[in-house]
Protein backbone atom coordinates (compact mmCIF):
# COMPACT_ATOMS: atom_id res chain seq x y z
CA UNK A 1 121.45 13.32 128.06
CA UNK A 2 118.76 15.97 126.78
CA UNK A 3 119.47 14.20 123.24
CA UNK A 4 118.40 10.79 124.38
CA UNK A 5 115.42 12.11 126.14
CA UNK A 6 114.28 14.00 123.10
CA UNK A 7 114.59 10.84 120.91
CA UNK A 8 112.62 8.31 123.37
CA UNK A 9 109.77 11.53 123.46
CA UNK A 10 110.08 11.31 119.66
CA UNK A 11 109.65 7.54 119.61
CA UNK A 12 106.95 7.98 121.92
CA UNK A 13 104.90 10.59 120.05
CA UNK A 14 105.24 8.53 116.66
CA UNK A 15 103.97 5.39 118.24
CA UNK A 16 100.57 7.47 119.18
């Protein structure tokens, strides 16, 4: 669960 949270944060901060 940590894992997906990490990636959609990751998605997040690459979008920006």
């Amino acid at each position: 669960m940590k894992s997906m949270l990490l990636v959609l944060f990751n998605k997040d901060t690459l979008q920006q």
